[in-house]
C-alpha atoms as a PDB file:
ATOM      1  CA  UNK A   1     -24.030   9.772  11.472  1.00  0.00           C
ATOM      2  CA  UNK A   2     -20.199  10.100  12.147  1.00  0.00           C
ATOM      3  CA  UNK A   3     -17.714  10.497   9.297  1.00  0.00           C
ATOM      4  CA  UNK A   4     -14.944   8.466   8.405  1.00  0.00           C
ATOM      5  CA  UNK A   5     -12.010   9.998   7.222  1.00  0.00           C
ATOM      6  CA  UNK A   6      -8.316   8.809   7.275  1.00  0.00           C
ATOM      7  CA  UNK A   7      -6.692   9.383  10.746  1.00  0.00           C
ATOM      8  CA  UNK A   8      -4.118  12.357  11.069  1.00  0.00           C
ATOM      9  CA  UNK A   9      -1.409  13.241  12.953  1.00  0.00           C
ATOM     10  CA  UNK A  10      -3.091  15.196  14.881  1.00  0.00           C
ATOM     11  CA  UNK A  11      -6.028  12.416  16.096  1.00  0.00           C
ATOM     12  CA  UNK A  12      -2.820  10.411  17.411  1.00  0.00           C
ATOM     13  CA  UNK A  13      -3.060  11.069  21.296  1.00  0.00           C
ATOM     14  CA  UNK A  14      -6.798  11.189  21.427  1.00  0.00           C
ATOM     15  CA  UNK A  15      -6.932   8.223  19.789  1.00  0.00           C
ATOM     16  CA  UNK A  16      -4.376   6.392  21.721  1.00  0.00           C
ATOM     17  CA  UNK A  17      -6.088   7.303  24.721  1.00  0.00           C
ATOM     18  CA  UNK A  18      -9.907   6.007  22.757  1.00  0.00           C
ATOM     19  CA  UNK A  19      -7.633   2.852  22.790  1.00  0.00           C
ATOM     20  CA  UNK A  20      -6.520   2.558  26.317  1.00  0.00           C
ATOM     21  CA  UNK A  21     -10.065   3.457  27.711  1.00  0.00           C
ATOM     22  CA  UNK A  22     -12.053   0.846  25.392  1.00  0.00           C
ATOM     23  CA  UNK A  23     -10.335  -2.150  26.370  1.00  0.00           C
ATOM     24  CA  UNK A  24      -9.504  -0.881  29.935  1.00  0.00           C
ATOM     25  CA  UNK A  25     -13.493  -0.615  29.880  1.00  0.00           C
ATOM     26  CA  UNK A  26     -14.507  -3.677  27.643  1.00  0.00           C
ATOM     27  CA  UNK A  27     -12.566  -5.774  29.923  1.00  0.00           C
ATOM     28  CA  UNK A  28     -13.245  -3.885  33.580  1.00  0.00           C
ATOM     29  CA  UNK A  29     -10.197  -2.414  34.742  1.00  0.00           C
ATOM     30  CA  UNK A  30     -10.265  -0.517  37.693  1.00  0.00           C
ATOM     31  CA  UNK A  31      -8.930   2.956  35.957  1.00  0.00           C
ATOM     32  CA  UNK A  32      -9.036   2.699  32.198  1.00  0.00           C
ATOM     33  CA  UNK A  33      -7.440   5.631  31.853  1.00  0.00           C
ATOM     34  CA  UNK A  34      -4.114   4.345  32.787  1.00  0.00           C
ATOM     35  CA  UNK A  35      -4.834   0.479  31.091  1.00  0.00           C
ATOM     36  CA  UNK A  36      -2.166  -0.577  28.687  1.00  0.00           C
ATOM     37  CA  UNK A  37       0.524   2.524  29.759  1.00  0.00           C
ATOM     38  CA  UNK A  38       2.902   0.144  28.801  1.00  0.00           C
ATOM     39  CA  UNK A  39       2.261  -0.491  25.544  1.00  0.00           C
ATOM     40  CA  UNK A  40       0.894   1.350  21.643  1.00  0.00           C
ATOM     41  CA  UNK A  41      -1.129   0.400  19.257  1.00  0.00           C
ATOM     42  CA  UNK A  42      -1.347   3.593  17.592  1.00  0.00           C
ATOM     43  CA  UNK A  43       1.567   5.881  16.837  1.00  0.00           C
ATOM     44  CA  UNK A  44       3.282   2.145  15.816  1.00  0.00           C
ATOM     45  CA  UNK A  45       1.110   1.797  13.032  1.00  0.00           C
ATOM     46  CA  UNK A  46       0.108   5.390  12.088  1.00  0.00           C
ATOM     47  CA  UNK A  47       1.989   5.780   9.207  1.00  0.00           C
ATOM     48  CA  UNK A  48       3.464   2.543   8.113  1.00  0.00           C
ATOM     49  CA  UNK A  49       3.896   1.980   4.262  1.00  0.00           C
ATOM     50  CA  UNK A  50       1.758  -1.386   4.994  1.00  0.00           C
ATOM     51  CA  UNK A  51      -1.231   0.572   7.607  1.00  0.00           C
ATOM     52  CA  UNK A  52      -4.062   2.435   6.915  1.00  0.00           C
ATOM     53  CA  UNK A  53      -5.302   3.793   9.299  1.00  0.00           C
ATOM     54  CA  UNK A  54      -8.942   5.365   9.991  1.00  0.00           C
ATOM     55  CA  UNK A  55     -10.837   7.945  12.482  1.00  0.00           C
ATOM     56  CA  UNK A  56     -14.827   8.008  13.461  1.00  0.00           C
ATOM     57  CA  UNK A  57     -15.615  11.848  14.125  1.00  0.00           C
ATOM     58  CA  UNK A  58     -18.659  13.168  15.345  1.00  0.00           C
ATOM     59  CA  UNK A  59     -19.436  16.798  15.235  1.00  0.00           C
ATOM     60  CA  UNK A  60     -16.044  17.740  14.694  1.00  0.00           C
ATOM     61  CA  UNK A  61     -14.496  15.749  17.691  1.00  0.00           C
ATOM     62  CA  UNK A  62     -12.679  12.161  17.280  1.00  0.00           C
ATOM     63  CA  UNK A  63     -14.856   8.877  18.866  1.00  0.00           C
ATOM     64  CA  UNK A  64     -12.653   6.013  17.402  1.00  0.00           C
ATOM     65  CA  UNK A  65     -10.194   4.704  14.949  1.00  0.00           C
ATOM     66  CA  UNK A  66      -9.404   1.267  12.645  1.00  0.00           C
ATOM     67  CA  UNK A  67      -6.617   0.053  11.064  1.00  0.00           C
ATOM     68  CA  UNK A  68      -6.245  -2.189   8.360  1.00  0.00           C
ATOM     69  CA  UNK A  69      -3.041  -4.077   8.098  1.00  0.00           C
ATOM     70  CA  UNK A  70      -1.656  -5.520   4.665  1.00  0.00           C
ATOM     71  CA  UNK A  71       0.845  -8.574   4.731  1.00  0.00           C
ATOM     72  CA  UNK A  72       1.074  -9.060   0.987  1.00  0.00           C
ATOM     73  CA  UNK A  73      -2.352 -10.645  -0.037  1.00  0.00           C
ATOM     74  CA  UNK A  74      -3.562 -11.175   3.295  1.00  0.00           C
ATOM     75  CA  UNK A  75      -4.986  -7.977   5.166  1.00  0.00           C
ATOM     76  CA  UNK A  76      -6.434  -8.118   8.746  1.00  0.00           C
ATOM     77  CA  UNK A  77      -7.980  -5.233  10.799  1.00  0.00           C
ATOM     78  CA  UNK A  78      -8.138  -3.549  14.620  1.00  0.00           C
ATOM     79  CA  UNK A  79      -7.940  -2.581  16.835  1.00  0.00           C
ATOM     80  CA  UNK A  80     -11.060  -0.869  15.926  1.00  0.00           C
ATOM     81  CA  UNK A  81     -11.894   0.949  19.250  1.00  0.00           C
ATOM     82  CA  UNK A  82     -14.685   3.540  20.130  1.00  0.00           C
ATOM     83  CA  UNK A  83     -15.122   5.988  23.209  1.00  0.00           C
ATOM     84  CA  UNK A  84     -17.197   4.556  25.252  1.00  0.00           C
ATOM     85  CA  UNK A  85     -19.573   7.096  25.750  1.00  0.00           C
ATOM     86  CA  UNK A  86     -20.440   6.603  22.196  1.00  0.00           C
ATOM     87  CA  UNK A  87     -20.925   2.613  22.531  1.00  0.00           C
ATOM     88  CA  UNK A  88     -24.240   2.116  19.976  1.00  0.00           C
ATOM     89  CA  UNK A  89     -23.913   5.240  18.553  1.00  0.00           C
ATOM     90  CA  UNK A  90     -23.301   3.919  14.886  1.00  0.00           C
ATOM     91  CA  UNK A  91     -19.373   4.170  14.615  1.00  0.00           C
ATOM     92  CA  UNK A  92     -18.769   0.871  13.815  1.00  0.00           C
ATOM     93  CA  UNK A  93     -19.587  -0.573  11.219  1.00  0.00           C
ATOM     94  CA  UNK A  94     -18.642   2.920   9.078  1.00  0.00           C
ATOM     95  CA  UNK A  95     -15.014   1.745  10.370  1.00  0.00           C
ATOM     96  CA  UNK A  96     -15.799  -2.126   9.132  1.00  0.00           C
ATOM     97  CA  UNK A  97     -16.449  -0.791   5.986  1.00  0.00           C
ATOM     98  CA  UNK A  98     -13.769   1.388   5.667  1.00  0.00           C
ATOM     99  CA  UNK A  99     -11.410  -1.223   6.419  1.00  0.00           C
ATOM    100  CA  UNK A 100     -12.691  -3.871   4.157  1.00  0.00           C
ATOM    101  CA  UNK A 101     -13.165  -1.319   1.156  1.00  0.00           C
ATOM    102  CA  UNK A 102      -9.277  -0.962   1.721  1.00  0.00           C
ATOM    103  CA  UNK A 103      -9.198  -4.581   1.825  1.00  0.00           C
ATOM    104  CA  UNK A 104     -10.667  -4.567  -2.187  1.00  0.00           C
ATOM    105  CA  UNK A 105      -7.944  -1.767  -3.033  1.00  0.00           C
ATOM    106  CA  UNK A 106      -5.691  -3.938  -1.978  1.00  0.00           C
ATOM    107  CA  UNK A 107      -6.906  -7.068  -3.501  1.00  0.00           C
ATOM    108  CA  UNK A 108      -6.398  -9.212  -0.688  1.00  0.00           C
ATOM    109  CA  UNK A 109      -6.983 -12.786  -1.472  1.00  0.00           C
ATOM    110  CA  UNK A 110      -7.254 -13.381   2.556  1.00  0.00           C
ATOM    111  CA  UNK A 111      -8.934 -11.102   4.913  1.00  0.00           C
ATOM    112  CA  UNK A 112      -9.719 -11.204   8.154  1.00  0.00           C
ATOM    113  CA  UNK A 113      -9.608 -10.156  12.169  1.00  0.00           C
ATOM    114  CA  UNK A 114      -9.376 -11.124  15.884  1.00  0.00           C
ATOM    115  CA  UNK A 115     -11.976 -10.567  18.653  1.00  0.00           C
ATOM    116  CA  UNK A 116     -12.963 -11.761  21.825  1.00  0.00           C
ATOM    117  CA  UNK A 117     -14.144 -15.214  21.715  1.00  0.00           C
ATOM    118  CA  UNK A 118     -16.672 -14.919  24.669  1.00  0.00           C
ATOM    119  CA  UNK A 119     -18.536 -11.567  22.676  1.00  0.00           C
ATOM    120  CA  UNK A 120     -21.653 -12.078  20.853  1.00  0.00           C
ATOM    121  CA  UNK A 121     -22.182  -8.617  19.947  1.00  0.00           C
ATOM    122  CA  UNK A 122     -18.219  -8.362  18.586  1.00  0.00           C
ATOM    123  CA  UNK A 123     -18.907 -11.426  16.706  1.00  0.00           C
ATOM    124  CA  UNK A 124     -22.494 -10.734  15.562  1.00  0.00           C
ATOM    125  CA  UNK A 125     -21.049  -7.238  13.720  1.00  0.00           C
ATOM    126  CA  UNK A 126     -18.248  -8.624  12.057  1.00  0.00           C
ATOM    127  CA  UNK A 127     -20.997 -11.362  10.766  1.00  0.00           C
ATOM    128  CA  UNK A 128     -22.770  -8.709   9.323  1.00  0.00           C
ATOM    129  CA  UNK A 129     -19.713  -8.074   6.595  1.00  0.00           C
ATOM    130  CA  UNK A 130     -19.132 -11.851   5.803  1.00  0.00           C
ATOM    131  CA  UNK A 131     -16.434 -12.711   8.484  1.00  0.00           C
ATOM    132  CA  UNK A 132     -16.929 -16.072  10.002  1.00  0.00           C
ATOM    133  CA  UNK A 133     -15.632 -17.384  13.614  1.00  0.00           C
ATOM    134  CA  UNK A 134     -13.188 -20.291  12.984  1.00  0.00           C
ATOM    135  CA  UNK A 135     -10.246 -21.504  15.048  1.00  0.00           C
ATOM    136  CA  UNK A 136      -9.742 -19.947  18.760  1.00  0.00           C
ATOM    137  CA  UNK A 137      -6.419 -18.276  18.801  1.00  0.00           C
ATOM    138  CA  UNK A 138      -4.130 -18.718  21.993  1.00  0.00           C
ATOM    139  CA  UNK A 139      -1.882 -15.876  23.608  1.00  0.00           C
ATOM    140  CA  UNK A 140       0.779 -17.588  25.415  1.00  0.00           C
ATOM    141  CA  UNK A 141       3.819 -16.967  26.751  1.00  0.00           C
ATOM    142  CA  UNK A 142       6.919 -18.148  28.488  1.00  0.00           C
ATOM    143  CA  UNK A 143       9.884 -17.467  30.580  1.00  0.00           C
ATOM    144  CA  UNK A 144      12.836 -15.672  28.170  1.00  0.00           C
ATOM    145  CA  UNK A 145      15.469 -17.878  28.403  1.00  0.00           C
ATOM    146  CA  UNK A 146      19.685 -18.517  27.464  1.00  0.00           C
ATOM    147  CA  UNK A 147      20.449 -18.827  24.168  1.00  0.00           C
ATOM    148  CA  UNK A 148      20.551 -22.846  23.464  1.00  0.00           C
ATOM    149  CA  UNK A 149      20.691 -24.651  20.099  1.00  0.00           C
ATOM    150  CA  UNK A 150      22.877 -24.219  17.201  1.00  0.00           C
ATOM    151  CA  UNK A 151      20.936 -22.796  14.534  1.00  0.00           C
ATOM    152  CA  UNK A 152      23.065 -19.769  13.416  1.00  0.00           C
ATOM    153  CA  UNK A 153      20.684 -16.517  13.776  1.00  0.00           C
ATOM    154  CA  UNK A 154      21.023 -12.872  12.943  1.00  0.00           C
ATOM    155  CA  UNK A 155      19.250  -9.856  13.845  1.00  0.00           C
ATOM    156  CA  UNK A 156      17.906  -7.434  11.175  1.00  0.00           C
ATOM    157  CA  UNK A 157      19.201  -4.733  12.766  1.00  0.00           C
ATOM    158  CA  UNK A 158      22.776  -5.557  12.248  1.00  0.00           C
ATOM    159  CA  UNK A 159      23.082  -6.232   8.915  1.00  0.00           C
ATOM    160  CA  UNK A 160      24.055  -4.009   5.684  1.00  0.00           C
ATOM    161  CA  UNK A 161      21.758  -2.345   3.618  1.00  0.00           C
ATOM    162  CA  UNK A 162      22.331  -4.600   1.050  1.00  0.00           C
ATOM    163  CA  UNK A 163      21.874  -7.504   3.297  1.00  0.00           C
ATOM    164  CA  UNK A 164      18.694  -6.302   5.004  1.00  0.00           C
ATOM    165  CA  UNK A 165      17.379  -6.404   1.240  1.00  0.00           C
ATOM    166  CA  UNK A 166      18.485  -9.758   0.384  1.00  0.00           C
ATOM    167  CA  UNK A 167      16.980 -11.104   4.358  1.00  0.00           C
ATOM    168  CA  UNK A 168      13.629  -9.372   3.250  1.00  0.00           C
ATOM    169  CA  UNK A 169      13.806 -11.186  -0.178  1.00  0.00           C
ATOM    170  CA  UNK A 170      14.026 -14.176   1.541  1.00  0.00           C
ATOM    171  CA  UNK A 171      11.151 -13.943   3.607  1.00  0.00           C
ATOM    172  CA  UNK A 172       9.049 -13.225   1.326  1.00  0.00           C
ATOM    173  CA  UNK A 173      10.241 -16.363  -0.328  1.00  0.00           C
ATOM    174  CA  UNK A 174       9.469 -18.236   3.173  1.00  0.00           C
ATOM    175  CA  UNK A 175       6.189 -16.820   3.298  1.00  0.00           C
ATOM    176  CA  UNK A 176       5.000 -17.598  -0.281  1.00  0.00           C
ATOM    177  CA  UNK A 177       5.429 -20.989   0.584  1.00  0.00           C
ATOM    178  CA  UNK A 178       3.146 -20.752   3.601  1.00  0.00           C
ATOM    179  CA  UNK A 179       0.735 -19.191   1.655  1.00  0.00           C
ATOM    180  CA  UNK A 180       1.034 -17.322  -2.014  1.00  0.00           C
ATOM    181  CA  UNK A 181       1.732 -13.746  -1.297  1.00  0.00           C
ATOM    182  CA  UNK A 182       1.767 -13.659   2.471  1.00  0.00           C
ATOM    183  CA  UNK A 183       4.501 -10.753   2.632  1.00  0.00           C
ATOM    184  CA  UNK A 184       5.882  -9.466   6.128  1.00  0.00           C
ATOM    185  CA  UNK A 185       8.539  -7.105   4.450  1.00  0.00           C
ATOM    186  CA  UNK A 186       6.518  -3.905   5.403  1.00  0.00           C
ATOM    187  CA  UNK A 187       6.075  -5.071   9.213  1.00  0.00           C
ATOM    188  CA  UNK A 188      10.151  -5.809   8.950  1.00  0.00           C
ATOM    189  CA  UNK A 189      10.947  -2.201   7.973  1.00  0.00           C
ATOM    190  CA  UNK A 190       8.886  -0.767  10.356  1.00  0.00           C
ATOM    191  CA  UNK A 191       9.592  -2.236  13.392  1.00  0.00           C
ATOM    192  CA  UNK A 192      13.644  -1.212  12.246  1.00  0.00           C
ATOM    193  CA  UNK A 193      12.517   2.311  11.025  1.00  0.00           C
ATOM    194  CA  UNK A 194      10.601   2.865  14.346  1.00  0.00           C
ATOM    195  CA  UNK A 195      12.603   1.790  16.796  1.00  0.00           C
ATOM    196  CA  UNK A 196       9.958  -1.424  18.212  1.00  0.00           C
ATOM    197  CA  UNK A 197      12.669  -4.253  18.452  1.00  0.00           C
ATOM    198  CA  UNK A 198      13.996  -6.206  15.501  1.00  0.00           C
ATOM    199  CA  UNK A 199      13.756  -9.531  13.751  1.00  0.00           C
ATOM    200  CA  UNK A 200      15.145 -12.428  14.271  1.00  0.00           C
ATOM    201  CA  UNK A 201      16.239 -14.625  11.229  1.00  0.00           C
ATOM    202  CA  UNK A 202      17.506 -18.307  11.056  1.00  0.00           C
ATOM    203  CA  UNK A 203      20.328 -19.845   8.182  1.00  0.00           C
ATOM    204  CA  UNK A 204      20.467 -22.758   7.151  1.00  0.00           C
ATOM    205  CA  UNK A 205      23.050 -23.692   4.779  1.00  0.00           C
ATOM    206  CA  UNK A 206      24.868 -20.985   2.377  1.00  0.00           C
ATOM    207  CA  UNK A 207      22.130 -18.302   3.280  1.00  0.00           C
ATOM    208  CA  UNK A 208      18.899 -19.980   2.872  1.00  0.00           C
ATOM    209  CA  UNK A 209      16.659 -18.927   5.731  1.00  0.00           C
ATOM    210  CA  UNK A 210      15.182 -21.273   7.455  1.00  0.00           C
ATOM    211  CA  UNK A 211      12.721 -19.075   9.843  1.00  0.00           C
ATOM    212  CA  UNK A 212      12.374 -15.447  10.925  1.00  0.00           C
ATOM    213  CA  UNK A 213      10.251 -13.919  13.967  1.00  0.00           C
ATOM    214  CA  UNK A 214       9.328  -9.917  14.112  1.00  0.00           C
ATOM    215  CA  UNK A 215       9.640  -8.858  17.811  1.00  0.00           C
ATOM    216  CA  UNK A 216       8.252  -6.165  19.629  1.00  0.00           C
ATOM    217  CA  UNK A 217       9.458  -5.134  22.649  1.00  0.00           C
ATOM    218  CA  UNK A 218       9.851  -1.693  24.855  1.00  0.00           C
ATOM    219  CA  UNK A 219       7.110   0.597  26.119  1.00  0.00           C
ATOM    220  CA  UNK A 220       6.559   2.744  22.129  1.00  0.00           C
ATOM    221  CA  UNK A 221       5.847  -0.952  20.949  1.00  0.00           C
ATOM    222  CA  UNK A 222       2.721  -3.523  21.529  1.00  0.00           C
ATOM    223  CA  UNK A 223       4.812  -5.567  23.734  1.00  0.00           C
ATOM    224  CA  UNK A 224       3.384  -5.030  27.035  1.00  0.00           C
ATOM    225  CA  UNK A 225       6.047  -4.419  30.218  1.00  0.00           C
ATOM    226  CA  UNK A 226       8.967  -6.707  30.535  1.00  0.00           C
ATOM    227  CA  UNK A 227       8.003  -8.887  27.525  1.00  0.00           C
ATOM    228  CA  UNK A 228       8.720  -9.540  23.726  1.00  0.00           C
ATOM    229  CA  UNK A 229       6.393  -9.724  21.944  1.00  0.00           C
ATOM    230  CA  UNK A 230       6.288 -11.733  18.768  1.00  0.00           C
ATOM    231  CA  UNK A 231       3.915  -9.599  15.678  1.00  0.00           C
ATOM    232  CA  UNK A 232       4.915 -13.221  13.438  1.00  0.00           C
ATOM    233  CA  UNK A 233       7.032 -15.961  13.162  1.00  0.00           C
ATOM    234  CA  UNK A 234       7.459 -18.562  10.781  1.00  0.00           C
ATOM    235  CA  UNK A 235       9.652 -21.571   9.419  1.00  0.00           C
ATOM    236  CA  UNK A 236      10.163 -22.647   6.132  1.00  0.00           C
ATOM    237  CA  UNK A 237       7.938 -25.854   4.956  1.00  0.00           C
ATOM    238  CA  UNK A 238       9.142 -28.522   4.178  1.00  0.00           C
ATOM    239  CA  UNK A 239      10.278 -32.090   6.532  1.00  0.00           C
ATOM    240  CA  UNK A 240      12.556 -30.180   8.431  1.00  0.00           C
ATOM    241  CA  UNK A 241      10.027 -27.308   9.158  1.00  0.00           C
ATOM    242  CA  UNK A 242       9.696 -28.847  13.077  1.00  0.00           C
ATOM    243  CA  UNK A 243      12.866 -28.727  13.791  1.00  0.00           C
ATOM    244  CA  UNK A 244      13.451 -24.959  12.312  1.00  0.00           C
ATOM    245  CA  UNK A 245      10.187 -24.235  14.085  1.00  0.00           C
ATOM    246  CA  UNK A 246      12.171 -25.199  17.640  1.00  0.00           C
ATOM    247  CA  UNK A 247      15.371 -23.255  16.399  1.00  0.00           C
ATOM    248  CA  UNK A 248      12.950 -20.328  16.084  1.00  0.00           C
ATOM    249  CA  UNK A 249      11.382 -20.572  19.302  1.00  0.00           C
ATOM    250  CA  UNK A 250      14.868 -21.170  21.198  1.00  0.00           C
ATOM    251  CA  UNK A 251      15.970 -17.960  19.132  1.00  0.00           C
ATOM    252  CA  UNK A 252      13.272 -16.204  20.421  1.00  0.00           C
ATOM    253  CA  UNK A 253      14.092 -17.104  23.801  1.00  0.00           C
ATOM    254  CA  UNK A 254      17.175 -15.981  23.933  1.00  0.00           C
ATOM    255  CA  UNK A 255      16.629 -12.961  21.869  1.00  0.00           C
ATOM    256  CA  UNK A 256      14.505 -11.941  24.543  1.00  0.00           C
ATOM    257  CA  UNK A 257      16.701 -12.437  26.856  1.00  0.00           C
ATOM    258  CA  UNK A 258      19.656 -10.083  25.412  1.00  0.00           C
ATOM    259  CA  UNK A 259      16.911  -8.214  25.313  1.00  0.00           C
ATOM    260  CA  UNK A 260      16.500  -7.667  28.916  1.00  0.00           C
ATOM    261  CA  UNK A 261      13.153  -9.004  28.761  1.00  0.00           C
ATOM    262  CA  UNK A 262      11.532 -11.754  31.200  1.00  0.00           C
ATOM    263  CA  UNK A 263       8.925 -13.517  28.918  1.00  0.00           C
ATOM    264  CA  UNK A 264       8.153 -14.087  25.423  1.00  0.00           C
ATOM    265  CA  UNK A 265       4.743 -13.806  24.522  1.00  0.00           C
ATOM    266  CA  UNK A 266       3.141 -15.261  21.463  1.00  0.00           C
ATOM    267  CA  UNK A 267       0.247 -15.816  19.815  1.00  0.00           C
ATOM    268  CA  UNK A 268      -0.736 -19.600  17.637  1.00  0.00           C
ATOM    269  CA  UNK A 269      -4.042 -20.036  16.224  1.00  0.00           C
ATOM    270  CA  UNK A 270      -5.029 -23.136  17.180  1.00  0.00           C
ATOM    271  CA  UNK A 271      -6.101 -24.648  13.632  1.00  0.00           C
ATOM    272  CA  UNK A 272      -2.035 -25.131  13.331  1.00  0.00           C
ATOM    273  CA  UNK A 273      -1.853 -27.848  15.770  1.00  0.00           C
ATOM    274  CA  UNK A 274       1.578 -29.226  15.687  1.00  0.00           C
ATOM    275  CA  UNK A 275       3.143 -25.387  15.970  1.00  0.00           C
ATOM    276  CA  UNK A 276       0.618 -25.322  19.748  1.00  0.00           C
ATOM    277  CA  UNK A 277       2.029 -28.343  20.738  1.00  0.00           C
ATOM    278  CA  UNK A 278       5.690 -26.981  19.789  1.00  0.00           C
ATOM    279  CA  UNK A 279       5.005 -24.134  21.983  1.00  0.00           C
ATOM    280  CA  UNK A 280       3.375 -26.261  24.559  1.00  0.00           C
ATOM    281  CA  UNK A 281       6.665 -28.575  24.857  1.00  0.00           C
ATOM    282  CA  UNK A 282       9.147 -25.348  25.089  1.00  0.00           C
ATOM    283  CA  UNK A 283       6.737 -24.134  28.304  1.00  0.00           C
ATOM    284  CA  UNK A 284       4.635 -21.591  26.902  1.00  0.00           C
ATOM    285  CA  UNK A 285       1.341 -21.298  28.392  1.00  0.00           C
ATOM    286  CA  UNK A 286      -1.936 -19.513  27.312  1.00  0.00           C
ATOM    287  CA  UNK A 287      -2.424 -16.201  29.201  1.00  0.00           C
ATOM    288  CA  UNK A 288      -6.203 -15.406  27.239  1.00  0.00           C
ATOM    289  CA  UNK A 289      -7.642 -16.863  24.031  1.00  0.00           C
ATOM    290  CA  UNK A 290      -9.528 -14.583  21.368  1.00  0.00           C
ATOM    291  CA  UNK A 291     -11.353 -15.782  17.696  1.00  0.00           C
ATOM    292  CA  UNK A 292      -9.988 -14.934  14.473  1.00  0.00           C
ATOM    293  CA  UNK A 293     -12.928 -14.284  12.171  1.00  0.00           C
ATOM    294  CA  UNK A 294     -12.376 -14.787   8.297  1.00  0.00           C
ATOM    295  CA  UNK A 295     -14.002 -13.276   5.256  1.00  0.00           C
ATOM    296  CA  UNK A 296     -15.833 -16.234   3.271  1.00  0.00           C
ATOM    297  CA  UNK A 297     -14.959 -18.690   6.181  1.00  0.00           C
ATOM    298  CA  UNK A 298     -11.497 -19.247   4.309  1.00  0.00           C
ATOM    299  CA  UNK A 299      -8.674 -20.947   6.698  1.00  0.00           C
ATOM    300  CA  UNK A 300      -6.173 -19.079   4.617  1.00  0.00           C
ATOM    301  CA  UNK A 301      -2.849 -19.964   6.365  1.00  0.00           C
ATOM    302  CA  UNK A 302      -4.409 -21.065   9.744  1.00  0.00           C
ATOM    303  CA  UNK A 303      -4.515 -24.771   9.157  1.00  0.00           C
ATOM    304  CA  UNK A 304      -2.844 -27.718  10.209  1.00  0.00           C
ATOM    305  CA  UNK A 305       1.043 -28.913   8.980  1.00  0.00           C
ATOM    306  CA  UNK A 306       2.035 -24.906   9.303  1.00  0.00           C
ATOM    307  CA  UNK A 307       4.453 -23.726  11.753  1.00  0.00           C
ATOM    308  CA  UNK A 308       3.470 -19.767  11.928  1.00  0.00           C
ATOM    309  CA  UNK A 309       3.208 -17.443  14.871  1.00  0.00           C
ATOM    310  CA  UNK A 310       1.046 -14.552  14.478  1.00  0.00           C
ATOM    311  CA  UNK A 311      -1.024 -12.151  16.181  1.00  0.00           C
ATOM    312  CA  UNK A 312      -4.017  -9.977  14.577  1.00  0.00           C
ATOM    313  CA  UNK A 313      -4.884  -8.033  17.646  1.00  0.00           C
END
């Protein structure tokens, strides 16, 4: 039986590596070695005041690694990844059930994960702790493009400490309307802290935010080459929310842009259909499509009339 213990330091490279030769394997590159070079999903999260991360170890030597991710009351998990010389060997589920007895520390009041749609034995596992296959969720992305619009925007990066504070406040306001305690202030600070691109944030009015995205972009983040990537984006409900919803998207464009980037990429699940249509009208298209599987078959904030971006990969 392997043991679970939390990840170190140490386990960082190994697992990174665990990570690139899974998927590279899962999904039959030629050398999955050298799959996803251009991108982390390790030392990004190792770490973070929101992350907890976990390692499968078997007679001493690390086979694979979780994480569970906490956005306020909703916590989601992966990648969970395994070497795969020790595919069926009982890892796991142990790393399921570490994540979801973090999940109950927590006291999420929305859990859940994504996986690949097309994978009966990915699905069939997560069954086995309560998580249910609802709504297809779309990767897509789109050319970066000039800044157009005239929403007025600001990037985390450049403001005060005192004003970063009052832009996190505010988000969390945003996102407690989308759903009570949905809270992206810890993925904010890190992606600032660690250097993985910034956040873009929308005004309306005398400082009342109107929506926000958390980009990722550059080879230490999970952007992939040449792209920005979007972790989550939102805008504020309410009968203006399509309208800040296209401000966002424009933003995002052109952020990526300044950026240096050529494409945004982005991720909609497709229960929220008027924010896949948005994205279909600006020109994004879908590059794969993966299953988000939730705990107690609760739609938690992926449901229709919300204008959210997210991505639980």
């Amino acid at each position: 039986m392997p043991v679970i213990r939390p990840l170190a330091e140490s386990d960082l490279a190994t697992a990174r590596q665990i990570v690139r030769r899974a998927f590279g394997s899962f999904l039959g590159a030629p050398d999955p070695d050298n799959f996803w070079t251009d991108r982390d999903y390790v030392y990004g999260r190792f770490g973070a005041e929101h992350v907890a991360a976990f390692a499968a170890e078997e007679n001493g030597v690390l086979v694979g690694s979780n994480f569970a991710t906490r956005w306020g009351s909703v916590g989601f998990f992966g990648p969970l990844t395994i070497a795969p010389e020790h595919w069926n060997g009982g890892c796991a589920q142990p790393l399921v059930a570490a994540a979801c007895a973090e999940f109950e520390r927590w006291r999420v009041s929305h859990a859940g994960l994504f996986t690949f749609a097309h994978s009966p034995k990915h699905i069939h596992l997560y069954r086995k702790f309560g998580f249910y296959p609802r709504f297809l969720t779309a990767i897509m992305a789109a050319p970066a493009a000039a800044a157009g619009g005239t929403a007025a925007r600001s990037r985390y990066s450049a403001l005060s400490p005192q004003q970063c504070r009052l832009a996190e406040e505010a988000s969390r306001a945003l996102t407690d309307g989308i759903y009570p305690g949905l809270d992206l202030r810890g993925e904010i600070r890190t992606v600032a802290a660690l250097g993985l691109g910034d956040t873009l944030l929308l005004w309306e009015g005398a400082g009342r935010l109107s929506g926000f995205a958390v980009c990722h972009w550059g080879p230490a983040s999970e952007a992939g080459a040449d792209a920005l990537f979007v972790k989550f984006g939102a805008a504020r409900r309410g009968r203006r929310a399509v309208d800040h919803f296209a401000a966002l998207i424009d933003g995002v464009l052109a952020l990526a842009a300044e950026a240096g980037m050529a494409s945004v990429v982005a991720g909609v699940n497709l229960a929220r259909e008027e924010a896949y249509r948005a994205l279909l009208a600006r020109g994004f298209r879908t590059e794969f499509q993966g299953v988000t599987m939730h705990l107690g078959n609760e739609p938690g904030y992926s449901r229709p009339g919300l204008y959210v971006l997210d991505d639980w990969r």
